[in-house]
N, C-alpha and C. Protein backbone atom coordinates (compact mmCIF):
# COMPACT_ATOMS: atom_id res chain seq x y z
N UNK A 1 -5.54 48.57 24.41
CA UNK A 1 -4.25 48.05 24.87
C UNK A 1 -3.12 48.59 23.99
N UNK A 2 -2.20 49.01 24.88
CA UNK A 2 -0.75 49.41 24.08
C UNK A 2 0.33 48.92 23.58
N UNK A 3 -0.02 48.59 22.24
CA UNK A 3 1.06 47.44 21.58
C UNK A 3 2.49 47.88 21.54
N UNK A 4 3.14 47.26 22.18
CA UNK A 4 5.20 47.48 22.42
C UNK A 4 5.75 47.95 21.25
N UNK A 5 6.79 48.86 21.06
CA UNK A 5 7.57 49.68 20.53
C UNK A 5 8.70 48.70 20.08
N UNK A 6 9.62 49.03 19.10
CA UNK A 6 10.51 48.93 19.05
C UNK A 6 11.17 49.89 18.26
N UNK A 7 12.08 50.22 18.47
CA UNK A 7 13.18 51.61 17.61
C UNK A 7 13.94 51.20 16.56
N UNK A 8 13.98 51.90 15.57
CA UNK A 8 14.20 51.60 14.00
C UNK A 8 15.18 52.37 14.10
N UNK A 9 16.45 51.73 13.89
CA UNK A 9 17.99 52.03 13.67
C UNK A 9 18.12 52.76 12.38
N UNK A 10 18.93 53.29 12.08
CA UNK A 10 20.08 53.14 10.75
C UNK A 10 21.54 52.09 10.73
N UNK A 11 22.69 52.30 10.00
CA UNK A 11 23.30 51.30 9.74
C UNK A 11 24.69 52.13 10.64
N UNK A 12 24.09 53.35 11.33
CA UNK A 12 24.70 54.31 12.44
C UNK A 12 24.49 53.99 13.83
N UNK A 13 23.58 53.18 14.00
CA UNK A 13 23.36 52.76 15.00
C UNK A 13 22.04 53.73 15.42
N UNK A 14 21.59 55.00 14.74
CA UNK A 14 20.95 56.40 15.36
C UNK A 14 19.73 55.52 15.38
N UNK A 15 19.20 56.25 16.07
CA UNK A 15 17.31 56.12 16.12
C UNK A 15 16.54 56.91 15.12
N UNK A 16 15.97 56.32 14.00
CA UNK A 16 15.29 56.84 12.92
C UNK A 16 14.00 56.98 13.44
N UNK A 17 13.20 56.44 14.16
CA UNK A 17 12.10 56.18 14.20
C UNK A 17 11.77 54.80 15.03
N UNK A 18 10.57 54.60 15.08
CA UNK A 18 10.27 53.33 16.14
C UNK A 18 8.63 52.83 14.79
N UNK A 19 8.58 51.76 15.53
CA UNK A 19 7.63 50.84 14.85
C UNK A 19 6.62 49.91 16.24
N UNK A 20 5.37 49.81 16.14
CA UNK A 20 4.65 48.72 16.79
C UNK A 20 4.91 47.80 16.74
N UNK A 21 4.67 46.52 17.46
CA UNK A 21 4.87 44.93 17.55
C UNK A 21 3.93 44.67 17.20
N UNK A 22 3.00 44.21 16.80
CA UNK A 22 2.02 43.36 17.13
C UNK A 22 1.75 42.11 18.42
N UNK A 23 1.08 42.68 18.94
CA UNK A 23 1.02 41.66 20.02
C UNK A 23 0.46 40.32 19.96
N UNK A 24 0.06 40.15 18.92
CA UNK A 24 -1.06 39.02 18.13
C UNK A 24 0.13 37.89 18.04
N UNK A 25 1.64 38.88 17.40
CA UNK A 25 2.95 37.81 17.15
C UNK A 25 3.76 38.45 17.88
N UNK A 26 3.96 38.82 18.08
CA UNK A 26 5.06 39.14 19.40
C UNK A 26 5.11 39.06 20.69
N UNK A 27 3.71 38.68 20.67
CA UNK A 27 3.16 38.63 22.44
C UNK A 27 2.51 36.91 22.50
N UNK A 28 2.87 36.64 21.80
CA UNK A 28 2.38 34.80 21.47
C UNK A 28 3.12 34.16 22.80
N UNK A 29 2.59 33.04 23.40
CA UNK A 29 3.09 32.26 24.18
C UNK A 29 4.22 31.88 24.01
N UNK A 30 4.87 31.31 24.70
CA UNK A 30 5.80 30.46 24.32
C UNK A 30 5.79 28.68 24.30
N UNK A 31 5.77 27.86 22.66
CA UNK A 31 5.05 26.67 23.35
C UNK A 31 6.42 25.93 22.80
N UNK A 32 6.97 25.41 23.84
CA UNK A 32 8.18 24.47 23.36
C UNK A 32 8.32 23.33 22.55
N UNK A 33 6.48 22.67 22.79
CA UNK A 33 6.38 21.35 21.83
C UNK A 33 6.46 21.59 20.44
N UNK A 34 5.88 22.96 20.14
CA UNK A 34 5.43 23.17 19.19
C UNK A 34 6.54 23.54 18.15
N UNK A 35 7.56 24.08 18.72
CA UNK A 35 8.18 24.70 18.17
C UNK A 35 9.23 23.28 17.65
N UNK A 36 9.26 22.46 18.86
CA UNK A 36 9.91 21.15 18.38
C UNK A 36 9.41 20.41 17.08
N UNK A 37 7.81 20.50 17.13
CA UNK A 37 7.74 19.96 15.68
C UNK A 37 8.36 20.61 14.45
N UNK A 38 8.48 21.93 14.50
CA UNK A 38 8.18 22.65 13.49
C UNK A 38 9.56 22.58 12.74
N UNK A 39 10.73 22.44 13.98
CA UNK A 39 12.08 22.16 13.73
C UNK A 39 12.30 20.91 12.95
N UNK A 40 11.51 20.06 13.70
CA UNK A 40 11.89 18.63 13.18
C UNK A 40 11.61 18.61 11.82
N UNK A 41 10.42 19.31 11.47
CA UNK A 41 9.82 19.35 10.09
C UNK A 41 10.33 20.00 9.34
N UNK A 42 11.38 21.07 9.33
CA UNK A 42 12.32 21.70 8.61
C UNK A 42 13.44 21.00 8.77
N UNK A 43 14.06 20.18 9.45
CA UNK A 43 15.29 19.42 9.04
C UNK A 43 14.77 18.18 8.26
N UNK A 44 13.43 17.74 8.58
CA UNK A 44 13.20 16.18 7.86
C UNK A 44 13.46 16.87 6.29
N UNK A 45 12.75 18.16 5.83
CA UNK A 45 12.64 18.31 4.56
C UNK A 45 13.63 18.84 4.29
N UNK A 46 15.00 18.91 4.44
CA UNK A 46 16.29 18.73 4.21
C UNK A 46 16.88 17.22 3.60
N UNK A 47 16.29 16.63 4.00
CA UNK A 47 16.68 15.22 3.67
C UNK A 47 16.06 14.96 2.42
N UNK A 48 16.95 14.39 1.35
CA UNK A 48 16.75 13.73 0.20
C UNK A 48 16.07 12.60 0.11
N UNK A 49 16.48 11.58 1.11
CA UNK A 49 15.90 10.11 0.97
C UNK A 49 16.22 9.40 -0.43
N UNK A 50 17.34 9.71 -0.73
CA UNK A 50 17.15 8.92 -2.23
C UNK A 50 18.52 8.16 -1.89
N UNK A 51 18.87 7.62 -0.67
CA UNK A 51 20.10 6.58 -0.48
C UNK A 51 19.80 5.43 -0.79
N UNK A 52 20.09 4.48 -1.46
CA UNK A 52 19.98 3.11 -1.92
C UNK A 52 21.16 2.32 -1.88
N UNK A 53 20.99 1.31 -1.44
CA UNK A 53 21.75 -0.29 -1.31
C UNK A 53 21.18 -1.46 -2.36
N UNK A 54 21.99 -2.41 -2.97
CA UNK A 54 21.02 -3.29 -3.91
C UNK A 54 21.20 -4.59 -3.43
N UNK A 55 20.08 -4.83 -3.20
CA UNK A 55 19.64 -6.33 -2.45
C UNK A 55 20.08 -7.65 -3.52
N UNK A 56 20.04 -8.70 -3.21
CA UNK A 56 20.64 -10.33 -4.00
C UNK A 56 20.18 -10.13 -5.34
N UNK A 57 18.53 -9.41 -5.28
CA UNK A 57 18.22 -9.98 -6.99
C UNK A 57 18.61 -8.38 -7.76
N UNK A 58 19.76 -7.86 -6.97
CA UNK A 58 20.23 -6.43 -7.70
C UNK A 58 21.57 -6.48 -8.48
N UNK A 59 22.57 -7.09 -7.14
CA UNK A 59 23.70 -7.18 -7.65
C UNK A 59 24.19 -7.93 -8.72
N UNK A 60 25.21 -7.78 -8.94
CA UNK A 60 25.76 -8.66 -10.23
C UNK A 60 25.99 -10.28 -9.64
N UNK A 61 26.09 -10.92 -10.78
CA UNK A 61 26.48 -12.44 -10.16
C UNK A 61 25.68 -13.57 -10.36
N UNK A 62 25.55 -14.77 -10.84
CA UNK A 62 25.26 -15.68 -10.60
C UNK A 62 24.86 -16.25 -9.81
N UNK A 63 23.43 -16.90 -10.66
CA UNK A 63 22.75 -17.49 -9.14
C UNK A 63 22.56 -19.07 -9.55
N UNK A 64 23.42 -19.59 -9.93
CA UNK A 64 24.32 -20.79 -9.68
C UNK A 64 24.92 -21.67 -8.73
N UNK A 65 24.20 -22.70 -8.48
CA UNK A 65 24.74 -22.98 -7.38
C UNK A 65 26.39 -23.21 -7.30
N UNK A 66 26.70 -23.03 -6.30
CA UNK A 66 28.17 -23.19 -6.14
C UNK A 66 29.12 -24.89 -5.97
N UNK A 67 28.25 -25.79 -5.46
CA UNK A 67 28.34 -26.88 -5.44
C UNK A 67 26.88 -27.93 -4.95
N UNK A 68 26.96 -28.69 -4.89
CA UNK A 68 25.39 -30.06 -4.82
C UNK A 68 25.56 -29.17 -3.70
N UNK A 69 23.78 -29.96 -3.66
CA UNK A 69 23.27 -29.71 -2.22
C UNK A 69 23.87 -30.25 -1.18
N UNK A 70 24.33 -31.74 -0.92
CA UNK A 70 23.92 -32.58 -0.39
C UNK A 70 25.48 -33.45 -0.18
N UNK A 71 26.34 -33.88 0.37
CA UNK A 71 27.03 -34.79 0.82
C UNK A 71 28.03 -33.93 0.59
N UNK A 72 28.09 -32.43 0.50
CA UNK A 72 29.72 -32.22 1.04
C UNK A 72 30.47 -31.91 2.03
N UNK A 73 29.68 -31.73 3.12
CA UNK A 73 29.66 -31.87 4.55
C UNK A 73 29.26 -30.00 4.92
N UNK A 74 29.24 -29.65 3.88
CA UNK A 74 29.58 -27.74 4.51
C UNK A 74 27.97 -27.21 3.92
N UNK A 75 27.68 -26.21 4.32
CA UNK A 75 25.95 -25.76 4.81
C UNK A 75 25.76 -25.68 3.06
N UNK A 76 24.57 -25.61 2.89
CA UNK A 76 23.87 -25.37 1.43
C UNK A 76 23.79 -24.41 1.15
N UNK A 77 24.19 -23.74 -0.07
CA UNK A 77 24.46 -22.94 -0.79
C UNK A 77 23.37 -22.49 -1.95
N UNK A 78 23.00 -21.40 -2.59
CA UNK A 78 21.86 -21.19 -3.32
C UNK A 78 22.47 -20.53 -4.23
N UNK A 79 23.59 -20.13 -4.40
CA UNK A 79 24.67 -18.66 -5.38
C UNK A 79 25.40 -18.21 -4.35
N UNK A 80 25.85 -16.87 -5.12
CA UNK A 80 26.93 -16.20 -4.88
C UNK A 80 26.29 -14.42 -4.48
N UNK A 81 24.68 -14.35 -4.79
CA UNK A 81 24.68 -13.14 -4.55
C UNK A 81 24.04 -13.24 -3.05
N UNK A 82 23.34 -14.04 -2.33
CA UNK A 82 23.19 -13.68 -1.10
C UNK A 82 23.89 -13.14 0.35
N UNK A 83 22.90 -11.70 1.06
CA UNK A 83 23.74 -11.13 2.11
C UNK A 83 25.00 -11.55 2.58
N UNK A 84 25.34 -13.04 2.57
CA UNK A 84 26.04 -13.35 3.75
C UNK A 84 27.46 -13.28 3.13
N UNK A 85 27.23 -13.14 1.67
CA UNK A 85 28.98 -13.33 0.72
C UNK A 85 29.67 -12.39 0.37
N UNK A 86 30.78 -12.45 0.16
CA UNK A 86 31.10 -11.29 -0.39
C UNK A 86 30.78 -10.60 -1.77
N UNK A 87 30.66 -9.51 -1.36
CA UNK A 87 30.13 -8.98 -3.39
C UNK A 87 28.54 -9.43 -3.03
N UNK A 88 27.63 -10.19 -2.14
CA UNK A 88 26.75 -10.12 -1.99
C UNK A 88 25.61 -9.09 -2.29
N UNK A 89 24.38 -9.07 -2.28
CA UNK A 89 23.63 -8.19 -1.73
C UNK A 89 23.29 -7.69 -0.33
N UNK A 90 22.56 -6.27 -0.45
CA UNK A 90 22.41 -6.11 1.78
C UNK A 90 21.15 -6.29 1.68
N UNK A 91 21.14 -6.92 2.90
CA UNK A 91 19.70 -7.38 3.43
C UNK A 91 19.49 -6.13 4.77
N UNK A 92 18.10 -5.60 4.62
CA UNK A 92 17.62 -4.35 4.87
C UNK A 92 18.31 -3.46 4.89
N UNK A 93 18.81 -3.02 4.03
CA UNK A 93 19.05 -1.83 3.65
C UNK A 93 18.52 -0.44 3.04
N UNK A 94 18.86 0.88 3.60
CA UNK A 94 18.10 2.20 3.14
C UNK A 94 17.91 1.67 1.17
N UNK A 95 16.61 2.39 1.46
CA UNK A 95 15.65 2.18 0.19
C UNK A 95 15.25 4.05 -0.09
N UNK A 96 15.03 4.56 -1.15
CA UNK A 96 14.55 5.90 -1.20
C UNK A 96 13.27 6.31 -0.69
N UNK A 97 13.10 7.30 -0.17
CA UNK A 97 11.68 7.18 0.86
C UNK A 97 11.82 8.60 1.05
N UNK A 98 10.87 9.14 1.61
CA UNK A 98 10.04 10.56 2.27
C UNK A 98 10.25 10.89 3.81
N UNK A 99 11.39 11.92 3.63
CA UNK A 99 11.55 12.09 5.32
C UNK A 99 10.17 13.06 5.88
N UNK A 100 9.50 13.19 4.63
CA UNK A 100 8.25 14.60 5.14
C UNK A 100 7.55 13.84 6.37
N UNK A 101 6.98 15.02 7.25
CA UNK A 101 6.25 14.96 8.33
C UNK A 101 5.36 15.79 8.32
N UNK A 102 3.88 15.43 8.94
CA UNK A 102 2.85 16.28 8.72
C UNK A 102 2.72 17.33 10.21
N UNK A 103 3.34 18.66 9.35
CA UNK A 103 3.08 19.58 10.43
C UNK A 103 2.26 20.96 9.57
N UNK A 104 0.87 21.32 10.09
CA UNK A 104 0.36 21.97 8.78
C UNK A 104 1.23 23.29 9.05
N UNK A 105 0.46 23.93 7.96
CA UNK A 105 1.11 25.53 7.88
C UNK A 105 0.86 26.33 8.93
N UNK A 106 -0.43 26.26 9.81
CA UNK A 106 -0.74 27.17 10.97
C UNK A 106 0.02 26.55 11.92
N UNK A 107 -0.02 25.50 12.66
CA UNK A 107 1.47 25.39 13.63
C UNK A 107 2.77 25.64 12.91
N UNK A 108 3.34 25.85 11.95
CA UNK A 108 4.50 26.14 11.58
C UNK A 108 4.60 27.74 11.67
N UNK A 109 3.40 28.26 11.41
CA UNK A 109 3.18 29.68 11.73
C UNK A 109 2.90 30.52 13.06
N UNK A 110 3.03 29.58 13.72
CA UNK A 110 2.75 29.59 15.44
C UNK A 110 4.07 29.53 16.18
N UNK A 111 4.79 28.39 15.86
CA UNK A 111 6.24 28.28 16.02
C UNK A 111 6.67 29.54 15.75
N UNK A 112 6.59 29.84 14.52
CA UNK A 112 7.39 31.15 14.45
C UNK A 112 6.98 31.96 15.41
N UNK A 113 5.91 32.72 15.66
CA UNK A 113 5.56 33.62 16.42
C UNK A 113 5.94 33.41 17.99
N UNK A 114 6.14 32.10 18.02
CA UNK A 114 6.70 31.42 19.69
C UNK A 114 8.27 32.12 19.78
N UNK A 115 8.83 31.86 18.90
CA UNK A 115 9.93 31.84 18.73
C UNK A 115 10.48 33.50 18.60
N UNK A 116 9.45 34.52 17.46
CA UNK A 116 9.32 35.29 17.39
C UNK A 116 9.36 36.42 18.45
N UNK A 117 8.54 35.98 20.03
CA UNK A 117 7.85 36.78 20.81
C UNK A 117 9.05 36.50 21.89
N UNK A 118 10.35 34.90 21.76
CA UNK A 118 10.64 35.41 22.61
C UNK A 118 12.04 36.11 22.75
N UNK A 119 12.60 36.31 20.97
CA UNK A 119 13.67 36.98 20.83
C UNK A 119 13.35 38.50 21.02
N UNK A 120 11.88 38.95 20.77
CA UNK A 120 11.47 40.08 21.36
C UNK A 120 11.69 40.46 22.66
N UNK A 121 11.37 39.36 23.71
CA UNK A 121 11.77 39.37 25.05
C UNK A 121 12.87 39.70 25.57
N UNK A 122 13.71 39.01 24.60
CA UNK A 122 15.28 38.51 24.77
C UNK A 122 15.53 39.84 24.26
N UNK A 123 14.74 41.69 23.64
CA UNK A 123 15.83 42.06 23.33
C UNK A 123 16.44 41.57 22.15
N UNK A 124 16.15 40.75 21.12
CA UNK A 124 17.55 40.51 20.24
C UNK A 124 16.84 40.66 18.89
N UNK A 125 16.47 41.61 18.83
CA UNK A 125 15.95 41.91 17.37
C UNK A 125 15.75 43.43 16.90
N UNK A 126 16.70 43.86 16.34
CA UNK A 126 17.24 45.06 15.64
C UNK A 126 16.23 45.32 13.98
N UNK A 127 16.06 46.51 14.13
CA UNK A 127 14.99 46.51 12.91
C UNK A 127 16.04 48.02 12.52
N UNK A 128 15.98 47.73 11.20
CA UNK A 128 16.84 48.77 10.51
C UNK A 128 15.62 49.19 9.48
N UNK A 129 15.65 51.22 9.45
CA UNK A 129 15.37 51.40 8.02
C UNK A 129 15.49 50.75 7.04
N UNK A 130 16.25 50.72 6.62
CA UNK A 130 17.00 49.79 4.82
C UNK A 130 18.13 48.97 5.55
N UNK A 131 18.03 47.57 4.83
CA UNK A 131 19.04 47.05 4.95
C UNK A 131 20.41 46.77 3.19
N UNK A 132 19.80 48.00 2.89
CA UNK A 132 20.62 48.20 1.30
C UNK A 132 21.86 48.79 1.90
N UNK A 133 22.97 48.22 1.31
CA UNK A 133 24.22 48.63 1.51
C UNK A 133 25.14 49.04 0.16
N UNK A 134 25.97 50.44 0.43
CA UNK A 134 26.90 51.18 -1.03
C UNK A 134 27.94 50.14 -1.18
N UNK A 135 28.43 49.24 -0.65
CA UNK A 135 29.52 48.11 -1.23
C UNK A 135 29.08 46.43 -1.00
N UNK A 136 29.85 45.89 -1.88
CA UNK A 136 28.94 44.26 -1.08
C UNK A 136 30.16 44.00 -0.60
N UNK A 137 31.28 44.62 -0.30
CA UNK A 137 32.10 43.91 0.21
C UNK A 137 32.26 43.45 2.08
N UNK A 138 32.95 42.43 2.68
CA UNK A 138 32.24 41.80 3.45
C UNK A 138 32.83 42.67 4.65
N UNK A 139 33.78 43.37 4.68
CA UNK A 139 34.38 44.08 5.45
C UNK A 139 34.20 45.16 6.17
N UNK A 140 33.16 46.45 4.93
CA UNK A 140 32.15 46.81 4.93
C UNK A 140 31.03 46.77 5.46
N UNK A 141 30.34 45.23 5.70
CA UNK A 141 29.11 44.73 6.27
C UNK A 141 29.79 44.46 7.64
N UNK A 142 31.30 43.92 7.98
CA UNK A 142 31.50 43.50 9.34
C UNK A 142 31.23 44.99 10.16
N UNK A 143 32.08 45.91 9.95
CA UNK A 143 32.08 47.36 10.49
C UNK A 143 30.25 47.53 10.59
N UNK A 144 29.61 47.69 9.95
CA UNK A 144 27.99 47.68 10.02
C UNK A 144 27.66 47.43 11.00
N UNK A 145 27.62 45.97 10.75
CA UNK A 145 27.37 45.35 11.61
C UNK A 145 27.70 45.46 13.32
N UNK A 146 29.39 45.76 13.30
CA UNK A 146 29.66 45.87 14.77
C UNK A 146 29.28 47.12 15.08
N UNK A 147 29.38 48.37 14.31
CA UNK A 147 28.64 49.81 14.61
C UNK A 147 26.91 49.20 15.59
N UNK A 148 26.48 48.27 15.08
CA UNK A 148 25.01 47.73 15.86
C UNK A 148 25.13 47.40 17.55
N UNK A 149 26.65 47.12 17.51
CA UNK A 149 26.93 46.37 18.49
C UNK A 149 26.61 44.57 18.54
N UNK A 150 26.11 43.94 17.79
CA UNK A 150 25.89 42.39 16.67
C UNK A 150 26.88 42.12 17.13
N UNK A 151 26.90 40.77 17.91
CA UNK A 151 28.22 39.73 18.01
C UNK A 151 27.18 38.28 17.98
N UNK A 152 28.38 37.48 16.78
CA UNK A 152 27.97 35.90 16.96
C UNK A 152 27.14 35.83 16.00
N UNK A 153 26.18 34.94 15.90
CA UNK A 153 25.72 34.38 14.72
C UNK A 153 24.24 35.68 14.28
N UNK A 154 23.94 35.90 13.28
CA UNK A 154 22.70 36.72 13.12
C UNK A 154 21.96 36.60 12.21
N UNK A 155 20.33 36.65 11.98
CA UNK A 155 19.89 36.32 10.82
C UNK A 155 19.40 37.21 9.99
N UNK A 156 19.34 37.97 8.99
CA UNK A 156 19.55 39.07 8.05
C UNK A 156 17.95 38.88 7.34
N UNK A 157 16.94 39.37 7.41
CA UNK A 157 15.69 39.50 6.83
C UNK A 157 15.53 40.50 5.68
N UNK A 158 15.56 39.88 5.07
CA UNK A 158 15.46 41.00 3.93
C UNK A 158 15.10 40.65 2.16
N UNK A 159 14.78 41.11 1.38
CA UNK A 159 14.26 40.39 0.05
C UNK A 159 15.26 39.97 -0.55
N UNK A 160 15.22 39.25 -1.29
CA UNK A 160 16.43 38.59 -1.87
C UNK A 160 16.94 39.18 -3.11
N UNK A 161 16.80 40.14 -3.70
CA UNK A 161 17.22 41.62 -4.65
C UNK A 161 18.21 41.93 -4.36
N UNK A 162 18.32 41.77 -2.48
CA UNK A 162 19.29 43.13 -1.99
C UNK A 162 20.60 42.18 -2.33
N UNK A 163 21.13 42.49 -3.69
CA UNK A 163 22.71 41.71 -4.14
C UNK A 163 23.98 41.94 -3.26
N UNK A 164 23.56 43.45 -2.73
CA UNK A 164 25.25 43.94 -2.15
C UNK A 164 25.30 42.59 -0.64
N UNK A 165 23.95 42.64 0.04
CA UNK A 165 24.13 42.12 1.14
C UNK A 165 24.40 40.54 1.22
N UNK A 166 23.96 40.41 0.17
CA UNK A 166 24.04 38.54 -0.19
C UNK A 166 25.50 38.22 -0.76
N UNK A 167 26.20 39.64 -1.43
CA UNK A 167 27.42 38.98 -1.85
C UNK A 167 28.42 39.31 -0.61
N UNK A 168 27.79 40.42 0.35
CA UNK A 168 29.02 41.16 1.50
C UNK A 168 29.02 39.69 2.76
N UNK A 169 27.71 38.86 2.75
CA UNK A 169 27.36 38.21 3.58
C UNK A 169 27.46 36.33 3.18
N UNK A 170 27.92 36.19 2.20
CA UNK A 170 28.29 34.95 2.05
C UNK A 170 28.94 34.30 1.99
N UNK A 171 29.99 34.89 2.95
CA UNK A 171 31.44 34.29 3.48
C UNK A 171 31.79 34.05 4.48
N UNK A 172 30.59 34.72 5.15
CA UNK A 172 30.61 34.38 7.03
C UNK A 172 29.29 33.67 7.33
N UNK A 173 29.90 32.32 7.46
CA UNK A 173 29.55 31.05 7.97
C UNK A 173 28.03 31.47 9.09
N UNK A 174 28.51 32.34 9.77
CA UNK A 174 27.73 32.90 11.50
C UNK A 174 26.48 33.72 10.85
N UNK A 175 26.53 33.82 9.50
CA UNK A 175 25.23 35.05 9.31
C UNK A 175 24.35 33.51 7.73
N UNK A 176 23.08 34.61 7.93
CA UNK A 176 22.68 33.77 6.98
C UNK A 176 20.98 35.05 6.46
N UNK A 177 21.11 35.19 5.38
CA UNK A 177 19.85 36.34 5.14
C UNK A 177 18.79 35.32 4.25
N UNK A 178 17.92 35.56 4.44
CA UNK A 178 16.40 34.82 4.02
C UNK A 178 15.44 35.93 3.72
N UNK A 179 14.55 35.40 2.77
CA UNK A 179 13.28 36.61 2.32
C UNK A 179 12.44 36.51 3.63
N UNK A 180 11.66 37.29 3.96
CA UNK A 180 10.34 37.56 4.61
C UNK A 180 9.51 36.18 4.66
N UNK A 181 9.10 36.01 3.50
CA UNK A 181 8.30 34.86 3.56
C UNK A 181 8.78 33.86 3.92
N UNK A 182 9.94 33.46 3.88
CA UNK A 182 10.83 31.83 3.97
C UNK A 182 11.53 32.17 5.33
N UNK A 183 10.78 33.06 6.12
CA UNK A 183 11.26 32.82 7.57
C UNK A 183 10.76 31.57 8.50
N UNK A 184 11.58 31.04 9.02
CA UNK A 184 11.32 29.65 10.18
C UNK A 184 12.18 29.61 11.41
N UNK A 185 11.07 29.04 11.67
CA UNK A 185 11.18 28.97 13.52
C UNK A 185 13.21 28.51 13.71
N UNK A 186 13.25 27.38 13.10
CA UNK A 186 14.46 27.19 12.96
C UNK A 186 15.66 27.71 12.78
N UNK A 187 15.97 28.88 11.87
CA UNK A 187 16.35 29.34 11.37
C UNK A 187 16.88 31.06 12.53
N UNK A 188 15.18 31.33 13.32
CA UNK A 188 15.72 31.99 13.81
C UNK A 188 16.35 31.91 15.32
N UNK A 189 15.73 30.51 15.74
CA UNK A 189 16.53 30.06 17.26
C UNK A 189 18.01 29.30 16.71
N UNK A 190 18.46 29.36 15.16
CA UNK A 190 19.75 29.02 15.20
C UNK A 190 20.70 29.92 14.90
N UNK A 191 20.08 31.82 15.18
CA UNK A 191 21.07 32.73 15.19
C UNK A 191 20.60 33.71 16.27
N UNK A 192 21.34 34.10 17.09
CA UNK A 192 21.36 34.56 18.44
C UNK A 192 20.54 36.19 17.68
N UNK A 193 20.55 36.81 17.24
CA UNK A 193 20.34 37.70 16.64
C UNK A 193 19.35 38.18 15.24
N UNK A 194 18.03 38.93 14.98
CA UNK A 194 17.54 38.76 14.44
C UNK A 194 17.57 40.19 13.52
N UNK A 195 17.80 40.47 12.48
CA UNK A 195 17.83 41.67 11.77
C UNK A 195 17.20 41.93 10.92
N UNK A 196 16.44 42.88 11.04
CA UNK A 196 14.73 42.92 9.63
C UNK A 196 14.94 44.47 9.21
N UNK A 197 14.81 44.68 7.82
CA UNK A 197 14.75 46.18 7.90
C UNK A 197 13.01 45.59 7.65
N UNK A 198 12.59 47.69 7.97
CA UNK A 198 11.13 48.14 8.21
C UNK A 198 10.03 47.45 7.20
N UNK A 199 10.42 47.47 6.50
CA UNK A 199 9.63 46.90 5.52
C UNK A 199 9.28 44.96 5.45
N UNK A 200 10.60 44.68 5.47
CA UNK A 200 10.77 43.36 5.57
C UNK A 200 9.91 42.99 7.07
N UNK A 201 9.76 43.26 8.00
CA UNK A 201 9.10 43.23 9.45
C UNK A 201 7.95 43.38 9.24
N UNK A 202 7.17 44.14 8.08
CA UNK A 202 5.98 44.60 7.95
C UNK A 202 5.42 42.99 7.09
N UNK A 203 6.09 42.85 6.45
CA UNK A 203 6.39 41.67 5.32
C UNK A 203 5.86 40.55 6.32
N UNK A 204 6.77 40.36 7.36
CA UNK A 204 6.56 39.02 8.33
C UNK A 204 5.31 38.85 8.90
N UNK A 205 4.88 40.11 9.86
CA UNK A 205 3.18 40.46 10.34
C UNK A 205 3.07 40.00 9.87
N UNK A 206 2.97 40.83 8.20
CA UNK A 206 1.63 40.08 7.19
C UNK A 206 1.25 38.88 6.87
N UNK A 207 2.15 38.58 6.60
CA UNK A 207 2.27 36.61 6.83
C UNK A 207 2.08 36.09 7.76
N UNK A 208 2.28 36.38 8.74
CA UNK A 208 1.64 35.47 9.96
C UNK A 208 0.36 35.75 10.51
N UNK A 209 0.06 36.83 9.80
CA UNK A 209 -1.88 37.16 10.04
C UNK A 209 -1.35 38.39 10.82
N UNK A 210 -0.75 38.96 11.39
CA UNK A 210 -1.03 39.94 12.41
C UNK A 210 -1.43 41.13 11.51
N UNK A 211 -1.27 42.49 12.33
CA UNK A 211 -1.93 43.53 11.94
C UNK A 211 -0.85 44.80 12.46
């Protein structure tokens, strides 16, 4: 069987050369549930969980009664720090906790390839020789970039060494570059556009098992 092509740019837009897909990840189904976990599980582990509120026996204050129990006609009283007062404590309130969710590493590695096979489809994945650039300035990288013909948001694959591109590229909100390995499903259905130089692409296979 004849595994799909794709053509390896320069930063000219020319055709340097072409490269195989792997069909193992590029030819992966498309599974929508899956890919939903994998999302969810990269935003839960965004979350800190360390928000706290301090309950009656937290806050400051006296726990004194405020007046007798008993014959002053108005409800019974226990102090001054319970929910219902002011300066009180909160009753159920966020406590620090674990937004993690159990999604193992092989469906998270599946997602990708879901996700992977169908920006392949879509066409939207540009593989460059080198993605090393002679200036980091960002003006520089826009012209690059539009020489590709690239409009809208894009995600930049590449090792995290490459300084010029991380300093030309960290001022526009719409782009975002990640190593090889720390690629996610997320990450790449939240930029219309996927950009790997040759090496870095070889990088991804490898990690996801293909060949």
């Amino acid at each position: 069987m004849t595994m799909p092509t794709i053509d390896v740019k320069d930063w000219n837009n020319k055709k340097v050369g072409s490269v195989e897909l792997s069909d193992e990840i590029f030819g992966y189904p498309y599974k929508e549930h899956l890919i939903h976990e994998a999302v969810r599980n990269y935003l839960a582990s965004l979350r800190q969980g360390t928000h706290k509120v301090k309950n009656r026996s937290e806050v400051a204050g006296s726990g004194k009664k405020p007046f007798r129990q008993k014959g002053t006609g108005r409800a019974r009283q226990g102090g001054g720090r319970p929910p219902i007062h002011r300066h009180g404590g909160t009753a159920h309130g966020p406590v620090p906790r674990s937004y993690a969710q159990d999604v193992s590493v092989g469906e998270k590695k599946n997602a990708l390839k879901s996700v992977l096979s169908r920006r392949a489809a879509e066409e939207r994945i540009v593989v460059l020789d080198r993605l090393e650039l002679e200036s980091f300035r960002t003006k520089a990288l826009r012209e690059a970039i539009g020489a590709l013909g690239i409009e809208g948001k894009a995600l930049f694959v590449d090792s995290r060494d490459n300084a010029n591109l991380l300093r030309a590229s960290r001022n526009v909100k719409t782009w975002k570059i990640v190593d090889p390995l720390a690629v996610n499903a997320h990450d790449v259905l939240a930029h219309g556009t996927l950009v790997l130089s040759k090496q870095a692409l070889a990088r991804v296979v490898q990690n996801l098992g293909g060949e």
